[in-house]
N, C-alpha and C. Protein backbone atom coordinates (compact mmCIF):
# COMPACT_ATOMS: atom_id res chain seq x y z
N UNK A 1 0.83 -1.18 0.00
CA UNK A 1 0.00 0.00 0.00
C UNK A 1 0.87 1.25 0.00
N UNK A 2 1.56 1.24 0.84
CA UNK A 2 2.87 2.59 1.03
C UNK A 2 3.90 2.30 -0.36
N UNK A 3 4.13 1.39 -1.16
CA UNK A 3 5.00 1.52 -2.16
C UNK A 3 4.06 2.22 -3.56
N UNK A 4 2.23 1.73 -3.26
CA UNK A 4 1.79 2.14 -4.45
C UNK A 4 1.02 3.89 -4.09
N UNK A 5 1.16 4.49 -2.73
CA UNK A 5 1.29 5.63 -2.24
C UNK A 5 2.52 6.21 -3.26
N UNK A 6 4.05 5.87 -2.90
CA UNK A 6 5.08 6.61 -3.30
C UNK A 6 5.00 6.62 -5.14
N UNK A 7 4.67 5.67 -5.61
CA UNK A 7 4.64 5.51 -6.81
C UNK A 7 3.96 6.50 -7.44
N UNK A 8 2.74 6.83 -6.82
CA UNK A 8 1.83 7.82 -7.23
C UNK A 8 2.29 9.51 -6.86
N UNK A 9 2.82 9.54 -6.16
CA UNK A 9 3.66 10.73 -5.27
C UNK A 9 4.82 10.90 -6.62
N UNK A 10 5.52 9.73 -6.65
CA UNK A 10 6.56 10.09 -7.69
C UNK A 10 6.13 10.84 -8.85
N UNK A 11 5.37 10.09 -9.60
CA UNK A 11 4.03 10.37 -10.82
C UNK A 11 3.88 11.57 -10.34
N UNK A 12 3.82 12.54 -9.70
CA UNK A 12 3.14 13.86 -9.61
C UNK A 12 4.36 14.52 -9.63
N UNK A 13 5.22 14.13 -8.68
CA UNK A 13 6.89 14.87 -9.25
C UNK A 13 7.30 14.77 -10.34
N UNK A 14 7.50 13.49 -11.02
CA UNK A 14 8.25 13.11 -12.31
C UNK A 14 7.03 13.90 -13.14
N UNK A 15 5.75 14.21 -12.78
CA UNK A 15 4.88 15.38 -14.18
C UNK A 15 5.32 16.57 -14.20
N UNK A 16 5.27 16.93 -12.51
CA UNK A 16 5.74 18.67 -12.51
C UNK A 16 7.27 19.11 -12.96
N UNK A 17 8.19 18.00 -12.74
CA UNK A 17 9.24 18.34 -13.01
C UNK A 17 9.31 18.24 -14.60
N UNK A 18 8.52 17.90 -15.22
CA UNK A 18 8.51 16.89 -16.88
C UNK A 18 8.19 18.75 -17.02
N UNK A 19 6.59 19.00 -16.81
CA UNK A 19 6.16 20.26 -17.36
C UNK A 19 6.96 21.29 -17.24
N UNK A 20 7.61 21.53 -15.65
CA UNK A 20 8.19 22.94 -15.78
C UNK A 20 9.31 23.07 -16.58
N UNK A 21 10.01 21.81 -16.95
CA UNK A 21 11.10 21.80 -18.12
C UNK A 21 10.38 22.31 -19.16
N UNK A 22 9.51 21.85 -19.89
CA UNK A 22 8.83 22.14 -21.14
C UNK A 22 9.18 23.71 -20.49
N UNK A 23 7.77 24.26 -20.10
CA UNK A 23 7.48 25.57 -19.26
C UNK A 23 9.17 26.69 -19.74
N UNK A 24 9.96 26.22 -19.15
CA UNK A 24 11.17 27.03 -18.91
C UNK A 24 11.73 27.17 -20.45
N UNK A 25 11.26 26.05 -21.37
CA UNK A 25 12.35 25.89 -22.63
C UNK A 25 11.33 27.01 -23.49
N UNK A 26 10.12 26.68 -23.52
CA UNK A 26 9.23 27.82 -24.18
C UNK A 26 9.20 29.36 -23.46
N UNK A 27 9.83 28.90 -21.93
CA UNK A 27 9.88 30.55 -21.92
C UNK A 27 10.98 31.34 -22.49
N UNK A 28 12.02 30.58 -22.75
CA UNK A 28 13.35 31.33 -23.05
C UNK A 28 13.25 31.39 -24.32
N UNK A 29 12.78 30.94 -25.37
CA UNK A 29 12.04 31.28 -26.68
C UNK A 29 11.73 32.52 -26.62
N UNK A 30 12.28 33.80 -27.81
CA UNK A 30 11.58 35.27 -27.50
C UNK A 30 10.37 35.00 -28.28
N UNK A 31 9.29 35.45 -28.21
CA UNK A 31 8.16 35.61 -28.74
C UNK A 31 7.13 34.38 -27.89
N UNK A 32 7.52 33.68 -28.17
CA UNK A 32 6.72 32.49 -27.71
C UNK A 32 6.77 31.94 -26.19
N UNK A 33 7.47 33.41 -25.62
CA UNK A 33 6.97 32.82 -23.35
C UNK A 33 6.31 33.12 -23.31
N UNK A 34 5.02 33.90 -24.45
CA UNK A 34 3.54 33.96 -23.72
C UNK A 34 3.11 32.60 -23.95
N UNK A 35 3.13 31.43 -24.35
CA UNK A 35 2.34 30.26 -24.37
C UNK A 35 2.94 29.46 -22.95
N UNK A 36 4.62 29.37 -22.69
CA UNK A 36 4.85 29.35 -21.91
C UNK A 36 3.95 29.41 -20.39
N UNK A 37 2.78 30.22 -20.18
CA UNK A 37 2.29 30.38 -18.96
C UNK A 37 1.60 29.26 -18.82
N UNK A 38 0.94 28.90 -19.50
CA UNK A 38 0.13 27.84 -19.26
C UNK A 38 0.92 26.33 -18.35
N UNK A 39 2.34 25.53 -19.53
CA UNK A 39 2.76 24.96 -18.54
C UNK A 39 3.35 25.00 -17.35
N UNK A 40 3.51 26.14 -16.94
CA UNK A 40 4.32 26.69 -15.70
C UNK A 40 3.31 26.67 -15.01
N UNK A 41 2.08 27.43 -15.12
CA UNK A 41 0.94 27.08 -14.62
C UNK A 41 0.36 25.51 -13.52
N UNK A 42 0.62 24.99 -14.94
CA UNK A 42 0.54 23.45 -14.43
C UNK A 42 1.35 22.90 -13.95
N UNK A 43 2.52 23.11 -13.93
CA UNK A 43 3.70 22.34 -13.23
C UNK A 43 3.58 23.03 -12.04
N UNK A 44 2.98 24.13 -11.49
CA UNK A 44 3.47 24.71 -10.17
C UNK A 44 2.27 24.35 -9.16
N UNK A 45 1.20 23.85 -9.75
CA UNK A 45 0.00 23.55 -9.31
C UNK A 45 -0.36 22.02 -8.94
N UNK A 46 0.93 21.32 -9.93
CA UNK A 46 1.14 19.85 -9.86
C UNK A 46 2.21 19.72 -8.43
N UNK A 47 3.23 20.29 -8.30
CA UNK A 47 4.38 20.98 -7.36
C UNK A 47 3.69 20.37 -5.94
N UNK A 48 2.86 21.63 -6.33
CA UNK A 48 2.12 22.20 -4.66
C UNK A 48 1.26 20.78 -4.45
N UNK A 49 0.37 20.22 -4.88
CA UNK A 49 -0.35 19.57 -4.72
C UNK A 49 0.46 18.11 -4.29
N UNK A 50 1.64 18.15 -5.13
CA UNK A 50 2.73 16.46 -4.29
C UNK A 50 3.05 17.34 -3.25
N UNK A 51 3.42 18.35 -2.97
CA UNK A 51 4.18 18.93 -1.87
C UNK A 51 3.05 18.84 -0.14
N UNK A 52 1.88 18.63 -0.88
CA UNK A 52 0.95 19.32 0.02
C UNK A 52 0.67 17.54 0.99
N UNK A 53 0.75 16.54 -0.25
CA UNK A 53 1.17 15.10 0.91
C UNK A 53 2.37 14.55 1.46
N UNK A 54 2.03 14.53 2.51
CA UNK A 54 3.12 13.84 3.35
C UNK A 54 3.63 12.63 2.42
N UNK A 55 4.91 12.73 2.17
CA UNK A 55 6.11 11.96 1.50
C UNK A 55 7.05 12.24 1.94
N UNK A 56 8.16 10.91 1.43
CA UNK A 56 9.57 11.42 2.14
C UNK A 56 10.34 11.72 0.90
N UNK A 57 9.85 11.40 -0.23
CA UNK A 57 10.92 12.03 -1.45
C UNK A 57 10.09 13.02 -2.08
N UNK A 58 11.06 14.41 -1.94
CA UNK A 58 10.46 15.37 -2.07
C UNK A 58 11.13 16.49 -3.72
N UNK A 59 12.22 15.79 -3.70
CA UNK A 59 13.44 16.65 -4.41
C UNK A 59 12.59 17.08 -5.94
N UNK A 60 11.94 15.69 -6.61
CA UNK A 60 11.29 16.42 -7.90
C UNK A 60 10.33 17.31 -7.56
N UNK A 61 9.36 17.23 -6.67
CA UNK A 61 8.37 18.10 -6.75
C UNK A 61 8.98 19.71 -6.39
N UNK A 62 10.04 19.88 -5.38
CA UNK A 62 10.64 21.17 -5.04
C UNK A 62 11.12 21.40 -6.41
N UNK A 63 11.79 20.96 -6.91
CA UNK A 63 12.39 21.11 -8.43
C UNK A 63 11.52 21.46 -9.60
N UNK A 64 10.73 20.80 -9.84
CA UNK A 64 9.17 21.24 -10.83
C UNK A 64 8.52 22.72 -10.45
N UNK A 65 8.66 22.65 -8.43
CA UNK A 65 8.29 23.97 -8.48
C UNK A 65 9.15 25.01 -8.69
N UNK A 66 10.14 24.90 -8.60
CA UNK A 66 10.89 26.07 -8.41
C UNK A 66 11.72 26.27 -9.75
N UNK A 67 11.79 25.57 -11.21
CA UNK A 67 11.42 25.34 -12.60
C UNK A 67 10.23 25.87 -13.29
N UNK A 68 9.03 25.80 -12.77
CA UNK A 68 7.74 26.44 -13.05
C UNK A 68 7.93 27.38 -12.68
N UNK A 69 8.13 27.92 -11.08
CA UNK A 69 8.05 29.30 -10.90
C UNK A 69 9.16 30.46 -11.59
N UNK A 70 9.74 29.98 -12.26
CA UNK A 70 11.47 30.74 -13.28
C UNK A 70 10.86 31.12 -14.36
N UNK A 71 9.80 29.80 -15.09
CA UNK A 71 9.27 29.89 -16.03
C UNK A 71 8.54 30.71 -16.14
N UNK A 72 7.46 30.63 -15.09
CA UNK A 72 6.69 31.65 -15.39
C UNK A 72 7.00 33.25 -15.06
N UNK A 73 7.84 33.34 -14.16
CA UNK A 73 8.67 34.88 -14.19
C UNK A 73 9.17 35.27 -15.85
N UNK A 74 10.04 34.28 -16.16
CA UNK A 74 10.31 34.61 -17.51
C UNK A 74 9.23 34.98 -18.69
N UNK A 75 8.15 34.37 -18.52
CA UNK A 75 6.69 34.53 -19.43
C UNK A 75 6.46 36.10 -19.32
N UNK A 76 6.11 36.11 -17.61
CA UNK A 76 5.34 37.36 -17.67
C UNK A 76 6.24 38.78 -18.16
N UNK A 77 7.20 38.26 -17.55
CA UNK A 77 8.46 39.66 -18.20
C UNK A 77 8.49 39.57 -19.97
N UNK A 78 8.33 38.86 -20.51
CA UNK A 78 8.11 38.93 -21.65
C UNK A 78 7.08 39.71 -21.96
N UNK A 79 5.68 39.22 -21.39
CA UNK A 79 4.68 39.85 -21.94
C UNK A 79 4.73 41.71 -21.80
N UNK A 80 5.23 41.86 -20.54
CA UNK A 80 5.19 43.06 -20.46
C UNK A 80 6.36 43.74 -21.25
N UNK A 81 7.27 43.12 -21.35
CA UNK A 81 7.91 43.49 -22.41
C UNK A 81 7.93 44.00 -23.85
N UNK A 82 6.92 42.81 -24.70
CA UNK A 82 6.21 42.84 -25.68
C UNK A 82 5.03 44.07 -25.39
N UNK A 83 4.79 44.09 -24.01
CA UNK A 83 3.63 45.45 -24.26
C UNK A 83 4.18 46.58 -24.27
N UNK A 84 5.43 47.10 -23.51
CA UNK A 84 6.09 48.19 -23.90
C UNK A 84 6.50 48.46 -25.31
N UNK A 85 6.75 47.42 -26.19
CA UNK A 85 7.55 47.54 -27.52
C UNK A 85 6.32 47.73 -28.18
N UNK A 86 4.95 47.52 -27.88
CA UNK A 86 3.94 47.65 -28.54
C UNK A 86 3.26 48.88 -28.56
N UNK A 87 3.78 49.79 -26.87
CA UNK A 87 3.06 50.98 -26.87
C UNK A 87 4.38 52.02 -27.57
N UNK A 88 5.10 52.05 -27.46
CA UNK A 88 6.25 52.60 -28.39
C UNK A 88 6.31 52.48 -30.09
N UNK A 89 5.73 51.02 -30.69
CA UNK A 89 5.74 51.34 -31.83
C UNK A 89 4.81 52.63 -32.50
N UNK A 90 3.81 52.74 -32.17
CA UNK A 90 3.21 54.15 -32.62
C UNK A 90 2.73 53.59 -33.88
N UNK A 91 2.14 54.37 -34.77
CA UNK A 91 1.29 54.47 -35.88
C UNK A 91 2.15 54.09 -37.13
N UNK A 92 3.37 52.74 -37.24
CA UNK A 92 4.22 52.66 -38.37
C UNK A 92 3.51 52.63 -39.82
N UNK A 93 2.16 52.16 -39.49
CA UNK A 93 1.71 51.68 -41.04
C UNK A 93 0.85 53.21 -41.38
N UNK A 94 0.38 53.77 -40.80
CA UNK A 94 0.02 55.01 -40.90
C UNK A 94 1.21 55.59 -41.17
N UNK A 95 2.55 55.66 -41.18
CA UNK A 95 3.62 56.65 -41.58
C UNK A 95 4.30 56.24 -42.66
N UNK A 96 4.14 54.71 -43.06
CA UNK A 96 4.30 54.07 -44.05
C UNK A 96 3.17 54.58 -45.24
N UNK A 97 2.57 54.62 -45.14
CA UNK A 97 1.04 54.99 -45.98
C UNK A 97 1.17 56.47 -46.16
N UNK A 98 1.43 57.38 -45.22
CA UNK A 98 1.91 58.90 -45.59
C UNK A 98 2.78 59.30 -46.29
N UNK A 99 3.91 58.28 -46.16
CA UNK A 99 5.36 58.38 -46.87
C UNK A 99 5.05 57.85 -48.36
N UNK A 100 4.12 56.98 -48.55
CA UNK A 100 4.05 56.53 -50.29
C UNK A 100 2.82 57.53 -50.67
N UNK A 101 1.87 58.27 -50.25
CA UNK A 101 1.15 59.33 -50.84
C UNK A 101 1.93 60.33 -50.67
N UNK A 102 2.82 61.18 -50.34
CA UNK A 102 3.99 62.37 -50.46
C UNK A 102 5.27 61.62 -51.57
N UNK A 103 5.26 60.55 -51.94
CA UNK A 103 5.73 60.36 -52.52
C UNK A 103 5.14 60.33 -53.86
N UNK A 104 3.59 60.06 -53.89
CA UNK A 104 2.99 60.28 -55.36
C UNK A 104 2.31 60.65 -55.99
N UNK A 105 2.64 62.14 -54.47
CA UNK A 105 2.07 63.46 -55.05
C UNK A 105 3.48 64.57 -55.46
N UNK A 106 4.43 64.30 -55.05
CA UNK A 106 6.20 64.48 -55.82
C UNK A 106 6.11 63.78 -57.23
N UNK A 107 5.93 62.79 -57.31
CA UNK A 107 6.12 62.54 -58.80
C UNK A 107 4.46 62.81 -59.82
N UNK A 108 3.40 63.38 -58.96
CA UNK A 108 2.84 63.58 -59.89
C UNK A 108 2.76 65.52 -60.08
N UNK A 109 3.29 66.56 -59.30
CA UNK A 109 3.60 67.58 -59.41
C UNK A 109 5.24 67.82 -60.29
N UNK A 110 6.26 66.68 -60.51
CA UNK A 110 7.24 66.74 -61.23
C UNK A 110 6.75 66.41 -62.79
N UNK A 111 6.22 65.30 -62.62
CA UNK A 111 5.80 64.78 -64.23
C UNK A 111 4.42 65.78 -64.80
N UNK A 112 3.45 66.06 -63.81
CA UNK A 112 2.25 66.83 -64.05
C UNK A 112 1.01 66.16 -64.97
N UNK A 113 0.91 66.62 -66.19
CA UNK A 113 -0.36 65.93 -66.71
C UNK A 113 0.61 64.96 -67.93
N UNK A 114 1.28 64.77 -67.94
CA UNK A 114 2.25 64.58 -68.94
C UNK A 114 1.99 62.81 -69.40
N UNK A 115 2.53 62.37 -70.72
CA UNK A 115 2.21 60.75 -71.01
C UNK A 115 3.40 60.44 -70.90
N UNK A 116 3.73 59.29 -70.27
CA UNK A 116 5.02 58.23 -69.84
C UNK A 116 4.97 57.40 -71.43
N UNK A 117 5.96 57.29 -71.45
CA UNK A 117 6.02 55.98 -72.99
C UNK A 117 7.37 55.31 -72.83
N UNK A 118 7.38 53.88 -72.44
CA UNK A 118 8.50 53.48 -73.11
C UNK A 118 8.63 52.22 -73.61
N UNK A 119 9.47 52.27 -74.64
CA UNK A 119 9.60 51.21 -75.51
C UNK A 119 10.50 50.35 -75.44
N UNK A 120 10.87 49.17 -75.80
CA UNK A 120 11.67 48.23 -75.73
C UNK A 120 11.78 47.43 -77.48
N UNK A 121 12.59 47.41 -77.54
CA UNK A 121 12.70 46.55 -79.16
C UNK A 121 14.20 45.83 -78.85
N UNK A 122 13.44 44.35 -79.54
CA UNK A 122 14.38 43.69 -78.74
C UNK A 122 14.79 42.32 -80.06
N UNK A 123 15.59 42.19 -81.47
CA UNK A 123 15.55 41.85 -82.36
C UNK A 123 14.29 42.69 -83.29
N UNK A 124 13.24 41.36 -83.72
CA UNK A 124 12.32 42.17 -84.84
C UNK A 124 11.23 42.35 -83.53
N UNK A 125 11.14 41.93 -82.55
CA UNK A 125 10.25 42.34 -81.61
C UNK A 125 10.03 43.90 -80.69
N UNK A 126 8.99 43.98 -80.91
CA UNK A 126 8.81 45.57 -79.82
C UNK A 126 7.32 45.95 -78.85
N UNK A 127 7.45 46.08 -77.80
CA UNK A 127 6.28 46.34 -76.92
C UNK A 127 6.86 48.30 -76.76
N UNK A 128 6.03 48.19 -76.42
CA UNK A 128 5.63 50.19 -76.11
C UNK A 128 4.59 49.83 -74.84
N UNK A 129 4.35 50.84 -73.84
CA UNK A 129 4.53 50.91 -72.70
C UNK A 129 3.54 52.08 -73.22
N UNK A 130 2.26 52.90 -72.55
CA UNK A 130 1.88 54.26 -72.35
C UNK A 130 1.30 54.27 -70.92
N UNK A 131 1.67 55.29 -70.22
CA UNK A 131 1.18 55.54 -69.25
C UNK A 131 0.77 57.02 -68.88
N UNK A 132 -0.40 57.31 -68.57
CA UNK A 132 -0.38 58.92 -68.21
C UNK A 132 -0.41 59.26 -66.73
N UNK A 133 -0.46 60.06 -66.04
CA UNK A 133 -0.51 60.29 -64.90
C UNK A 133 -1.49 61.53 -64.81
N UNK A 134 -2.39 61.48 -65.25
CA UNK A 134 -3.38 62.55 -65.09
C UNK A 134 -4.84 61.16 -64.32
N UNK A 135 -5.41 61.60 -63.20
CA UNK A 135 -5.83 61.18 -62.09
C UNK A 135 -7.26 60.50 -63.17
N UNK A 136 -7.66 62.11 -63.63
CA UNK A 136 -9.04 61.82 -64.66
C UNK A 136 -8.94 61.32 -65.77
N UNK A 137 -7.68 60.74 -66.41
CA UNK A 137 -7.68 59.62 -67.54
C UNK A 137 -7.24 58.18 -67.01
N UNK A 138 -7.11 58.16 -65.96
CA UNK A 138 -6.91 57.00 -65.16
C UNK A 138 -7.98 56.22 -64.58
N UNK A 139 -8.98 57.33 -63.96
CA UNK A 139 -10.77 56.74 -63.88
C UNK A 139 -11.01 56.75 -64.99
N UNK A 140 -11.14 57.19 -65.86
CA UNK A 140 -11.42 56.94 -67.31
C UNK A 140 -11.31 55.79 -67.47
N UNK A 141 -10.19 55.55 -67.62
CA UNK A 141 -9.91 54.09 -68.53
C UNK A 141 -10.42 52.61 -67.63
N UNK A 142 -9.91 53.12 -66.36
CA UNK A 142 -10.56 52.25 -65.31
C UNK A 142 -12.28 52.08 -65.40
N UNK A 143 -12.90 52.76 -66.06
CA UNK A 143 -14.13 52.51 -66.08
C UNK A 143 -14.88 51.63 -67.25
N UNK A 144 -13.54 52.23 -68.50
CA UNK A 144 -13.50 51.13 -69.45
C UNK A 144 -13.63 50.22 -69.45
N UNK A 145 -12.42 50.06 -68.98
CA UNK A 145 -12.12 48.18 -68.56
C UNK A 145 -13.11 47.64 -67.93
N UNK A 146 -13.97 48.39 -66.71
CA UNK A 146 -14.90 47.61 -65.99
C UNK A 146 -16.71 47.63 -66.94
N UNK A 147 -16.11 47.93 -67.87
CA UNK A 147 -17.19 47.75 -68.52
C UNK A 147 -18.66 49.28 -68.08
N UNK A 148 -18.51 49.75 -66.58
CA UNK A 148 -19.51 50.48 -65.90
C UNK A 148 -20.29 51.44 -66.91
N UNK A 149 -19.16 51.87 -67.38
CA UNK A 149 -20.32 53.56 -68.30
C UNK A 149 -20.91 52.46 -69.56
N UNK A 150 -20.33 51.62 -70.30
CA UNK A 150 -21.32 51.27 -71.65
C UNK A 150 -22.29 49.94 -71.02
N UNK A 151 -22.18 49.73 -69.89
CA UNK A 151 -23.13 49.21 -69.90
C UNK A 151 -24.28 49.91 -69.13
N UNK A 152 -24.20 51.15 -68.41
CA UNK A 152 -24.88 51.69 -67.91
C UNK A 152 -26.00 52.57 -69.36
N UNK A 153 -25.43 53.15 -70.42
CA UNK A 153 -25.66 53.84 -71.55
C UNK A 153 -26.78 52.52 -71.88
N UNK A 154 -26.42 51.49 -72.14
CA UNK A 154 -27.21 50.41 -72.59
C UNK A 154 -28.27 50.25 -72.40
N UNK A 155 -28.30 50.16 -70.66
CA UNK A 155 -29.60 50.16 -70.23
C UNK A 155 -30.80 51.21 -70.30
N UNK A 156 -29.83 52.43 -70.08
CA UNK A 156 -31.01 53.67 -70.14
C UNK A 156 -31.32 53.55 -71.39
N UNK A 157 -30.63 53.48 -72.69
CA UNK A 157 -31.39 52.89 -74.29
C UNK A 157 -31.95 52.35 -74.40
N UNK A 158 -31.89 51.15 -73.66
CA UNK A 158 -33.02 50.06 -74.04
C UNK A 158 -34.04 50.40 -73.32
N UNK A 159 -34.50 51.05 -72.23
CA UNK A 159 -35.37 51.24 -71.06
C UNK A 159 -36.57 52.12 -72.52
N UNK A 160 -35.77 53.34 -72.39
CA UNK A 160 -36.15 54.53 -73.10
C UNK A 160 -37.21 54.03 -74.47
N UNK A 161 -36.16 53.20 -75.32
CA UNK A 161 -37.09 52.69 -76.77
C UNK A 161 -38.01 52.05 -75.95
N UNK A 162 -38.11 51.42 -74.57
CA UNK A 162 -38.93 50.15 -75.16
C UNK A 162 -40.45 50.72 -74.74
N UNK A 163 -39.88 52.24 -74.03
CA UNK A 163 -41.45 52.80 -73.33
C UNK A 163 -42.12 53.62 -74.43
């Protein structure tokens, strides 16, 4: 009865000490000691609970706890870590997004209403390239392509004859 007591006692050390290893290896991982909490969690809760019966071998469960409890110090300093670097980054994609519209409103006050062309000939082969940079031949053509204005014309024609 007392050997299948210790056996079971062991089993709760040999888990906590199993988890807070895991626990400690994912906390020292940068990014990833927030998942970390969870087994530290469990290993320190497994700890306490062998610690809390009377046994005489005690060494894994002190060890699991005091492995879990590293771990999870290391987690939480992460997280708060990660939250400082988060309140410091500031608005990057908003300054990213400002920096490419000042950039293509510079090249459209340098070039102005003007047509881009370029060509390539390459043996008896040749492509040509046109591009304009005027805003209102750009919806233009974009409306082309989507078909919107002739098929809109269509309908009011056909509506019109058929009344």
């Amino acid at each position: 009865m007392e050997e299948e007591r210790s056996a079971k006692q062991s089993g709760v050390g040999v888990g906590a000490l199993v988890t807070a290893i895991i626990a400690f290896l994912l906390a020292v991982i940068p990014c990833l000691g927030l998942i970390a909490i969870i087994p530290a969690v469990i290993a320190i809760v497994l700890a306490i609970i062998g610690l809390s019966r009377p046994q005489g071998n005690q060494g894994m469960l002190v060890g699991g706890l005091v492995v879990g409890i590293i771990a999870l110090m290391i987690s939480v300093s992460q997280s708060f870590v990660l939250g400082k670097i988060a309140n410091k980054s500031g608005n990057w994609a908003t300054d990213i997004e400002k920096a490419i519209r000042d950039v293509t409103d510079d090249l459209e006050k340098e070039f102005g209403d003007n047509e881009v062309t370029i060509k390539i000939n390459s043996n008896n082969d040749s492509v040509e390239i046109k591009a304009s940079t005027k805003r209102g031949d750009l919806e233009d053509r974009l409306q082309e392509l989507e078909g919107t204005t002739d098929s809109v014309k269509l309908k009011e024609d056909t509506t019109r004859g058929q009344w």
